[in-house]
Protein backbone atom coordinates (compact mmCIF):
# COMPACT_ATOMS: atom_id res chain seq x y z
CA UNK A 1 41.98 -18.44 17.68
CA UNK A 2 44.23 -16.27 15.94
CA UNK A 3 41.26 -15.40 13.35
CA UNK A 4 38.78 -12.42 13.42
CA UNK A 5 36.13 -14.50 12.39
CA UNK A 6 33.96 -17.80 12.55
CA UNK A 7 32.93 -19.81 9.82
CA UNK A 8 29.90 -21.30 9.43
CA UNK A 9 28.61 -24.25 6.99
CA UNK A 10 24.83 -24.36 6.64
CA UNK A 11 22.72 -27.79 6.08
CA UNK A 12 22.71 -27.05 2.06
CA UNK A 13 26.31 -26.77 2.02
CA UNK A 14 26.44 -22.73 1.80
CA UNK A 15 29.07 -21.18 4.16
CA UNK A 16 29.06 -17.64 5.61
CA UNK A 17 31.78 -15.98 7.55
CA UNK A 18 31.21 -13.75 10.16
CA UNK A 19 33.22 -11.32 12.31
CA UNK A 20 33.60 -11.48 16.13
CA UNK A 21 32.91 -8.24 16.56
CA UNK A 22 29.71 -8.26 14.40
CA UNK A 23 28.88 -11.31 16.04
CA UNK A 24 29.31 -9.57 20.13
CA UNK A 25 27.53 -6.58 19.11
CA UNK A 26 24.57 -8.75 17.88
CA UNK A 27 24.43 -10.36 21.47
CA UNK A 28 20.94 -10.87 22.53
CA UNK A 29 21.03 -11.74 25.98
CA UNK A 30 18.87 -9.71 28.48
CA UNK A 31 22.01 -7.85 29.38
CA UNK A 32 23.09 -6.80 26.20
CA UNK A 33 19.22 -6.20 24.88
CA UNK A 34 16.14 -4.92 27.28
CA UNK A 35 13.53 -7.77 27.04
CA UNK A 36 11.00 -6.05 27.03
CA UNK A 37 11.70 -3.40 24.27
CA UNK A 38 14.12 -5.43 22.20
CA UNK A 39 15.98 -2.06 22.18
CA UNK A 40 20.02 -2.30 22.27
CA UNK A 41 21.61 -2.04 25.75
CA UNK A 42 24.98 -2.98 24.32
CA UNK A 43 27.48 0.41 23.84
CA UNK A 44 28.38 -0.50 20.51
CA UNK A 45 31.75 2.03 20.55
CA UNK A 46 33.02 0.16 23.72
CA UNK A 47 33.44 -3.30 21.92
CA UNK A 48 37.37 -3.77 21.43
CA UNK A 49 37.04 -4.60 17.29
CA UNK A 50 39.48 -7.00 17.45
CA UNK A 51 37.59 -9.29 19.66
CA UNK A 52 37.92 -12.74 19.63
CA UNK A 53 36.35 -15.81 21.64
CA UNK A 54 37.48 -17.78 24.36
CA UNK A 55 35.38 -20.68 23.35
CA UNK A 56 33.09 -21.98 20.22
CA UNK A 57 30.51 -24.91 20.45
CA UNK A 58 27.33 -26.14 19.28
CA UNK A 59 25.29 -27.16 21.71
CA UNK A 60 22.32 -29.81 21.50
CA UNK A 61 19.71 -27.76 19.60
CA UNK A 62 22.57 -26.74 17.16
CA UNK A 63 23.05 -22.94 18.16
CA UNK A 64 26.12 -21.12 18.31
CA UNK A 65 27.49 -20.45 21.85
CA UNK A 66 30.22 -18.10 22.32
CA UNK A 67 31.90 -17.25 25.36
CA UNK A 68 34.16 -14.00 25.10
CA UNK A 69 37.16 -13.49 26.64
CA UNK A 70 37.43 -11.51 29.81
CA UNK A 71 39.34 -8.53 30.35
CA UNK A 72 38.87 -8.22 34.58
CA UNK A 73 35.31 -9.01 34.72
CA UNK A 74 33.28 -11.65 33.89
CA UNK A 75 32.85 -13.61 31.19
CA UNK A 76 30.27 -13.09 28.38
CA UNK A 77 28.48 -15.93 26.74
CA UNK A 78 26.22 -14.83 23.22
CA UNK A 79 23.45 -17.71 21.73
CA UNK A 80 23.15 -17.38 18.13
CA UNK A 81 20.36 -20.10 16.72
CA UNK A 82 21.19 -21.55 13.65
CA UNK A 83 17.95 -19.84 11.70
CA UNK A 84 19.20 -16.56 12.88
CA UNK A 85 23.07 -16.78 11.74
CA UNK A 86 21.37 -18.22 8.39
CA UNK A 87 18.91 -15.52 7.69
CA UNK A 88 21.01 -12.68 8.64
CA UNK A 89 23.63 -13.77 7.01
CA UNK A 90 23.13 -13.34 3.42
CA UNK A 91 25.42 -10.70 2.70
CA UNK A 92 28.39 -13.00 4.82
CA UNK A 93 28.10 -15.93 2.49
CA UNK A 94 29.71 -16.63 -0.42
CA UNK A 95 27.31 -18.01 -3.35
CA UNK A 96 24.00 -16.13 -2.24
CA UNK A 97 22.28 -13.05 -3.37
CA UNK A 98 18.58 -12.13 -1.63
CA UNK A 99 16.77 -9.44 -0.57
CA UNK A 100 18.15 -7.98 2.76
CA UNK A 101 16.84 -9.21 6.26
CA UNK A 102 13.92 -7.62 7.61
CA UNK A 103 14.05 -5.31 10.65
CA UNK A 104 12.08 -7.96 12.23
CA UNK A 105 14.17 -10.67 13.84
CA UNK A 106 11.83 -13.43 15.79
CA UNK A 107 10.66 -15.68 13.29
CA UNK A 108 10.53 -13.14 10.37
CA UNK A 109 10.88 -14.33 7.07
CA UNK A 110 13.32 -12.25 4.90
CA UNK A 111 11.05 -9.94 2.22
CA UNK A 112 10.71 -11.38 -1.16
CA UNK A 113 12.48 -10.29 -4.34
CA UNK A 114 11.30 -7.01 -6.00
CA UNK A 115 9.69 -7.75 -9.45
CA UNK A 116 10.87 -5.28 -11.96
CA UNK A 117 8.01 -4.87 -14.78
CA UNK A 118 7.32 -3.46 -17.83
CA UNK A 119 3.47 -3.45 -19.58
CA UNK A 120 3.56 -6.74 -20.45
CA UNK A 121 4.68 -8.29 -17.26
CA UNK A 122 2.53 -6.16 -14.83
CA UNK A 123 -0.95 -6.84 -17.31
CA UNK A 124 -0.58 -10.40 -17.20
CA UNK A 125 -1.90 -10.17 -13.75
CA UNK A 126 -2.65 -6.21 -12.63
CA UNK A 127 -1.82 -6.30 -8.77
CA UNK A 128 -5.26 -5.41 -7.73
CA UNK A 129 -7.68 -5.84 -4.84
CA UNK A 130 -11.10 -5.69 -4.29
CA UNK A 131 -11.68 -3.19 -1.31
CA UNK A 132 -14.26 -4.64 0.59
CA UNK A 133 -12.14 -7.49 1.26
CA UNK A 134 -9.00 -5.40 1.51
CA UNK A 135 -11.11 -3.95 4.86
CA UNK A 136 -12.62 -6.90 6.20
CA UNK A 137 -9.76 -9.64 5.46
CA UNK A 138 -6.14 -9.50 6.39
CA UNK A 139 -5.32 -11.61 4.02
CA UNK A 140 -6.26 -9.66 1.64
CA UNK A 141 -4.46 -6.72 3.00
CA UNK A 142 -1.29 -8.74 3.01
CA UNK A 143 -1.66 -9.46 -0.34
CA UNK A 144 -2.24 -6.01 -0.75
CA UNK A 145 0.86 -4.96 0.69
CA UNK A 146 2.70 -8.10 -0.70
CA UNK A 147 2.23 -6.50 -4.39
CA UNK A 148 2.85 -3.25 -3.64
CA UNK A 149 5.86 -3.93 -1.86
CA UNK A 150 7.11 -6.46 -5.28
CA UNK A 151 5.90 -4.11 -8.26
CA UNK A 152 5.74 -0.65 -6.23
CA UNK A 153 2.28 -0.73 -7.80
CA UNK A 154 -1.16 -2.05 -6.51
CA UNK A 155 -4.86 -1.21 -6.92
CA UNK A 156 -8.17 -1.31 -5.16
CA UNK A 157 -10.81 -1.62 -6.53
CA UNK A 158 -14.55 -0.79 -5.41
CA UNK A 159 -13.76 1.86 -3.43
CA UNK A 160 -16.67 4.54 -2.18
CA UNK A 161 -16.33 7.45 -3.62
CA UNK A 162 -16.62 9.26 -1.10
CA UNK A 163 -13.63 12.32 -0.76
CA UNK A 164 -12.51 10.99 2.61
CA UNK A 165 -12.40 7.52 1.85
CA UNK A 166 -8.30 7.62 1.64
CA UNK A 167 -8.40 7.84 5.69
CA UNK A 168 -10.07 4.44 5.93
CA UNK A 169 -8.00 3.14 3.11
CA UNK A 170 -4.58 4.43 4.75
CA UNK A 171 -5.75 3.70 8.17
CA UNK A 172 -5.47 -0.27 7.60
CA UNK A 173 -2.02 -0.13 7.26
CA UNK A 174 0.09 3.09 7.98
CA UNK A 175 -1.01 7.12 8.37
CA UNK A 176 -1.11 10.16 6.31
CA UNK A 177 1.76 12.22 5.66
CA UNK A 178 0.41 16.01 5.71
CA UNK A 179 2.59 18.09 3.03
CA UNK A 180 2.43 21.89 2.46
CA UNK A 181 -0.88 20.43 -0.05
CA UNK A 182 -3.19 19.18 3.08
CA UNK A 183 -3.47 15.74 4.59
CA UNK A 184 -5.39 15.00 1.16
CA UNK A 185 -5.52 16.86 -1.49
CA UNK A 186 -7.77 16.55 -5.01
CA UNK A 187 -6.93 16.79 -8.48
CA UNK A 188 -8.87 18.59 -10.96
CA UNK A 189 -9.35 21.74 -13.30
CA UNK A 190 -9.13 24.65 -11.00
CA UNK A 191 -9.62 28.10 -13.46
CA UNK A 192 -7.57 29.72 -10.52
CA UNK A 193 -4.16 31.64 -12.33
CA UNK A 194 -1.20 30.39 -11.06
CA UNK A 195 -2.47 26.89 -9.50
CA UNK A 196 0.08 24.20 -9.69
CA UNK A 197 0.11 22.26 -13.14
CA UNK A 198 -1.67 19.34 -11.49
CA UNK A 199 -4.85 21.13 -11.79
CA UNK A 200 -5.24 22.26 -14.89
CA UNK A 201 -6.10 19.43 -17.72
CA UNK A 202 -2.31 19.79 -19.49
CA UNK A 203 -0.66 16.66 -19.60
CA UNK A 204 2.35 15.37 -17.26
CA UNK A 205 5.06 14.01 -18.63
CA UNK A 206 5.89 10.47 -16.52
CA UNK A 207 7.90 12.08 -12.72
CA UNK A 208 8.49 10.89 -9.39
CA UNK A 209 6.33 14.08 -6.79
CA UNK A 210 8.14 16.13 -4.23
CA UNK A 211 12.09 15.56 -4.67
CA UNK A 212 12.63 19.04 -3.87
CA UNK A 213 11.61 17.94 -0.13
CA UNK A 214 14.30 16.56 1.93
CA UNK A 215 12.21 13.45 2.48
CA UNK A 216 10.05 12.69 -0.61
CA UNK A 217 7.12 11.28 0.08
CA UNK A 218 7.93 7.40 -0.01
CA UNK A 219 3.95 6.43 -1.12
CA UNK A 220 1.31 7.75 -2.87
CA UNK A 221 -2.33 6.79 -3.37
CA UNK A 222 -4.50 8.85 -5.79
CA UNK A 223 -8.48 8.00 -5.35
CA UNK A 224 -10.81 8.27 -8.81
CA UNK A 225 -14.14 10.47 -7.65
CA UNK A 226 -15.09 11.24 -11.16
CA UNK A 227 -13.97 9.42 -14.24
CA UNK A 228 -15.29 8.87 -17.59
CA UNK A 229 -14.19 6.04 -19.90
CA UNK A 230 -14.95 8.09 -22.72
CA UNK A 231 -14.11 5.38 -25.67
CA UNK A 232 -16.32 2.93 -24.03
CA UNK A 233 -18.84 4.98 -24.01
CA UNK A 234 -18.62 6.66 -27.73
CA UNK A 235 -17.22 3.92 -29.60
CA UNK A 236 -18.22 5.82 -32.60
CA UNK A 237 -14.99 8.37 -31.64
CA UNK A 238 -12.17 6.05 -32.05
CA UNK A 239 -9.42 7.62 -32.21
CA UNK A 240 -10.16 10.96 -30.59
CA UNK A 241 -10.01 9.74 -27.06
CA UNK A 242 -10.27 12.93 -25.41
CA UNK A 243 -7.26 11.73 -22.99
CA UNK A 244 -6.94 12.19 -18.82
CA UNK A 245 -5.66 8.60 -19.11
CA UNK A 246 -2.89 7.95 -16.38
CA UNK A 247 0.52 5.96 -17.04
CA UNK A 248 3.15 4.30 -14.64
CA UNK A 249 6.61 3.58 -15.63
CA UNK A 250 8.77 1.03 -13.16
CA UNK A 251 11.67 2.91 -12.42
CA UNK A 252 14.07 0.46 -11.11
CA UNK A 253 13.29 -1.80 -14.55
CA UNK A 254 14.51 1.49 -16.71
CA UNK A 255 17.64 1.88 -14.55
CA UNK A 256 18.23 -1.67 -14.97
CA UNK A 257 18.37 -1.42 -18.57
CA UNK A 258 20.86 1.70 -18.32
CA UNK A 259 22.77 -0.76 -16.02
CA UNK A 260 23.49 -3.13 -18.54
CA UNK A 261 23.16 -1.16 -21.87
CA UNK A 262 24.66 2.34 -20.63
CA UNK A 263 26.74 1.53 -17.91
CA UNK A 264 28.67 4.73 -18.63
CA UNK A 265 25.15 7.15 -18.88
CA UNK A 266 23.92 4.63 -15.87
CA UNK A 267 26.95 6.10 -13.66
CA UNK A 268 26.27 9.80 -14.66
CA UNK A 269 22.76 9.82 -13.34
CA UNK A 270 24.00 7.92 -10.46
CA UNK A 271 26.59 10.17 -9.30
CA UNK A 272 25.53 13.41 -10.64
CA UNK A 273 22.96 15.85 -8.15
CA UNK A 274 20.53 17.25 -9.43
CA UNK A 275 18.94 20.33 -8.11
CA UNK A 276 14.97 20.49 -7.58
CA UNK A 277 12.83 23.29 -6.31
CA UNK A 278 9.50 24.91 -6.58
CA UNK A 279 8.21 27.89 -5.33
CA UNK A 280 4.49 27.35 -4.34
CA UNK A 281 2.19 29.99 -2.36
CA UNK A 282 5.61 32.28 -1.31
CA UNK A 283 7.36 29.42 0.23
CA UNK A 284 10.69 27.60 -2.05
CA UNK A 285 11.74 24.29 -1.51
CA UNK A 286 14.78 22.77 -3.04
CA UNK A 287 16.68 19.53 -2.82
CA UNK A 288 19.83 18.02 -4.53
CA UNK A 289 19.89 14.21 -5.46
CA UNK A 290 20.99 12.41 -8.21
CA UNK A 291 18.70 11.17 -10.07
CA UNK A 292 19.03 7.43 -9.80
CA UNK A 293 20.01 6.34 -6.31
CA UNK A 294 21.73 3.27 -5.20
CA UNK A 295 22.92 1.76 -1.90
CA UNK A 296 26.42 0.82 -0.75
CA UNK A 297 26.08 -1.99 -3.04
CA UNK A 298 25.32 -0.45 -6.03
CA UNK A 299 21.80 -1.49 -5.72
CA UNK A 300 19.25 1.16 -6.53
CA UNK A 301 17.30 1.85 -4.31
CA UNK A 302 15.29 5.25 -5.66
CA UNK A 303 14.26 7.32 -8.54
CA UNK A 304 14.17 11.22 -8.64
CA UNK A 305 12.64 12.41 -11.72
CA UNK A 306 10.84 15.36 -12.70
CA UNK A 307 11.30 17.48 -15.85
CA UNK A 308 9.42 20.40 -14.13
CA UNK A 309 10.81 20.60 -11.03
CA UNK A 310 14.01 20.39 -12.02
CA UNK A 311 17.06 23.48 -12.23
CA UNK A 312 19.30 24.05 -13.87
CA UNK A 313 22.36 21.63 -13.78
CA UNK A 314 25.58 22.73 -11.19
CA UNK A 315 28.36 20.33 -12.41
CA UNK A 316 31.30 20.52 -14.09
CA UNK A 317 31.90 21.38 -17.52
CA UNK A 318 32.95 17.83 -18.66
CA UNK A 319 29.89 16.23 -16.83
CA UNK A 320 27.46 18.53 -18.49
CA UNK A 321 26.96 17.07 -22.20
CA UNK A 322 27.46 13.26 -20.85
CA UNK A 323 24.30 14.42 -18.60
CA UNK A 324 22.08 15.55 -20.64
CA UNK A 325 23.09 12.44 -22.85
CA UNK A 326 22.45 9.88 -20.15
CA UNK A 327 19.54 12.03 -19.57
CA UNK A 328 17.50 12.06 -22.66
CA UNK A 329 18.25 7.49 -22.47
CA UNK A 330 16.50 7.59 -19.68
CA UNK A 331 13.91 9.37 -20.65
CA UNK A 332 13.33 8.22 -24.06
CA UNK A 333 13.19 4.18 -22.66
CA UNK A 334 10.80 5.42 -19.76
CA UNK A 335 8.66 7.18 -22.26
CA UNK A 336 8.10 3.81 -24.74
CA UNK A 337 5.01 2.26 -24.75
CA UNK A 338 6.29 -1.08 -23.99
CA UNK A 339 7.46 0.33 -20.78
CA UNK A 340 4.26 2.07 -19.61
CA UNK A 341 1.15 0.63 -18.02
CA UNK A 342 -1.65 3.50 -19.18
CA UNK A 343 -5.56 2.87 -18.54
CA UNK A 344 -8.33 5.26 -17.79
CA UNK A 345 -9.05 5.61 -13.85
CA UNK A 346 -12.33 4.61 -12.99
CA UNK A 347 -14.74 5.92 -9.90
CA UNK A 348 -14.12 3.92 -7.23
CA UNK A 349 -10.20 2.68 -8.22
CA UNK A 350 -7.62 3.38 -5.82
CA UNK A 351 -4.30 3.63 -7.07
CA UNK A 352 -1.11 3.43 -4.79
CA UNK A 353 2.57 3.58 -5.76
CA UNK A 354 6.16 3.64 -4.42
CA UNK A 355 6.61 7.28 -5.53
CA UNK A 356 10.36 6.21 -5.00
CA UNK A 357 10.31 3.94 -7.51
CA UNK A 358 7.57 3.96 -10.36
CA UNK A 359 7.27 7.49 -11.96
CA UNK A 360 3.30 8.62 -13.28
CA UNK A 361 2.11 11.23 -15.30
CA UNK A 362 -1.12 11.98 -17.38
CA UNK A 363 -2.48 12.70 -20.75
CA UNK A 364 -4.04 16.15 -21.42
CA UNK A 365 -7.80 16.07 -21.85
CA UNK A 366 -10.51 18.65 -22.22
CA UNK A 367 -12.87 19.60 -19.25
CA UNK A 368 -15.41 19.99 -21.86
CA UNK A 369 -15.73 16.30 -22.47
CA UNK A 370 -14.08 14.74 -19.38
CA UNK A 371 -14.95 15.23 -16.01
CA UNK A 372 -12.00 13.99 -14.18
CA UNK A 373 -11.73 14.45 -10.29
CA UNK A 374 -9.11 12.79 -7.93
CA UNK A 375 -7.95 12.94 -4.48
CA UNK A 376 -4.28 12.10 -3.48
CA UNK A 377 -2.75 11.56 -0.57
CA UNK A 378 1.05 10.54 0.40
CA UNK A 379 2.21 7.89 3.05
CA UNK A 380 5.36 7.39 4.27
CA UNK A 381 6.39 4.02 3.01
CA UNK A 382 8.56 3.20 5.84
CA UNK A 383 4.85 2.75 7.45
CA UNK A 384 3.82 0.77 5.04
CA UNK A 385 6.71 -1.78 5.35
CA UNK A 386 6.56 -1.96 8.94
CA UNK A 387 2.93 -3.18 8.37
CA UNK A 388 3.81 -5.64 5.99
CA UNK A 389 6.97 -6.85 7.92
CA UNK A 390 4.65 -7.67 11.05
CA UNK A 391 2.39 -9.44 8.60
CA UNK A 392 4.51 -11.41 6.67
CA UNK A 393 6.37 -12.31 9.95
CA UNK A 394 3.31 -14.52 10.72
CA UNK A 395 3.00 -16.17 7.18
CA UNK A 396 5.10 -17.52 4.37
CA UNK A 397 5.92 -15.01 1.83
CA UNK A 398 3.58 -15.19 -1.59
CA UNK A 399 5.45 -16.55 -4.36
């Protein structure tokens, strides 16, 4: 066994190839993992990384038994099933391309694609719940969680109005992140000088909240109190819509299109940081991140966007004009009406979004003729996910 690494052909014919040393460290056995914890008892730096196997079979059931060689003590035999090696796999084989493996390893199924959307693809069928059943049925909460986890986006609707509601609402699924804004915090015309833009009735161009944190909050859930659908109730006005409406924008679709249209503005605003910082009640906050993040695989896996939050640029000379370039793309293709989802929040709607991922804003509107009141309040999606992990560990994924 003069190779580093085992190969292994799957029932419909695809073939991974993994490493002995990724395949030790995975060990499962209740000496290399507690039983009762599933926590790691392995020391990961004292595997040799040029391990290799005494012995390979497959035994009756058609697992994977290894027994390591033995350096003085005794010898080490690892079980991998076969459902196992396939599903956390994926990134080992040669011809496949899915979402990454849960966190979740006994008898989780891996988390379904994302669905990137634009107005037309997300109105065909708005990811929306009603929320009495969203509390009484956990079905319904998993298909809560199953849409907000594919568009980043999903509604209840139905919701009391009353201003604490967003406790019960968060409390099926994850907790409230407190920010240097409350546990929850509301959103409407406060005459106070000074107050943070939110509260006034200006509009908000489409951003992502909070990437001057260290940790931006990962979800956000905004709860209509007051609301008036003005045009459905003047028809007579047409036209002069008063505004307040809100508008989401799916990130991840708009760096997508950079991707493959500006690949050269696409890699600015990936590798570029941006500083952004606010100064609110005496205390500053600032963060640096470029505003479109990927993984190790080039994947993207966040947005940071917000014109009013943002500094000014610290790179060097020859990045500058290509950034602002690759800047105004990206804002001019979130910013199209094709791209945006806009409607009028009702009393009792519950919106919740991957503030990671879709960017939101708001039209202007005048206190005089809308009375507009909501209350926000930020999770942190890693919460979330665990939620839906457990849950869809225990059912097929929705298709």
């Amino acid at each position: 066994m003069h190779s580093l690494q085992a190969k292994v052909i799957f029932d419909d014919n695809k073939t991974a190839e993994f490493k002995y040393i990724w395949l030790r460290d995975n060990c499962k056995c209740p000496l290399c993992v507690d039983v009762d914890t599933r926590q790691k008892l392995l020391d990961t730096p004292a595997l040799d990384p040029k391990i290799k196997p005494k012995a390979l079979q497959i035994n009756d059931r058609g697992d994977l038994v290894i027994t390591w060689q033995s350096h003085g003590g005794e010898e080490h035999v690892s079980t991998f099933t076969n459902d196992w090696l396939y599903r956390y796999g994926q990134c080992f084989m040669h011809d496949t391309f899915t979402a990454p493996a849960t966190l979740e390893e006994d008898g989780a199924w891996p988390r379904p694609p994302l669905t990137l959307w634009n107005r037309y693809i997300i109105q065909k069928r708005l990811p929306e719940v009603d929320y009495q059943e969203f509390i009484e049925s956990d079905d319904a909460l998993f298909e809560w969680l199953d849409m907000f986890y594919k568009f980043g986006f999903a509604m209840l609707r139905n919701v009391p109005t009353d201003p604490d509601q967003l406790k019960e609402v968060v409390g099926r699924f994850a907790y409230i992140k407190e920010t240097q804004y409350g546990v929850t915090w509301s959103v409407r015309i406060n005459p106070t000088p000074g107050v943070h833009l939110f509260q006034t009735g200006l509009g908000l161009q489409l951003h992502t909240d909070m990437n001057y944190r260290e940790n931006s909050p990962g979800m956000q859930l905004l709860h209509c109190l007051k609301g008036q659908q003005w045009l459905a109730e003047h028809p007579d006005k047409l036209g002069r819509d008063p505004g307040g409406q809100s508008f989401f924008v799916d990130g991840f679709r708009v760096a997508k299109w950079m991707e493959d249209n500006e690949p050269s503005a696409y890699h600015i605003l990936t590798s570029t940081p941006i500083l952004f910082s606010i100064k609110n009640k005496g205390q500053r906050y600032g963060n640096m991140v470029p505003i479109i993040v990927t993984d190790s695989e080039g994947d993207v896996t966040e947005i940071h966007y917000n014109n009013r939050t943002m500094g000014p640029l610290q790179a060097p000379d020859h990045v500058v004009v290509p950034f602002y370039h690759a800047y105004k793309l990206f804002s001019e293709r979130m910013r199209q009406e094709s791209q945006q989802l806009t409607f009028h929040l009702q009393p009792g709607d519950v919106v919740a979004f991957n503030n990671r991922r879709v960017m939101h804003g708001r039209g202007s509107y005048d206190p005089n003729k809308v009375e507009r009141h909501l209350r926000g309040c930020y999770v942190d999606i890693d919460e979330a996910f665990s939620k839906y992990d457990q849950m869809l560990s225990q059912r097929p994924p929705l298709l």
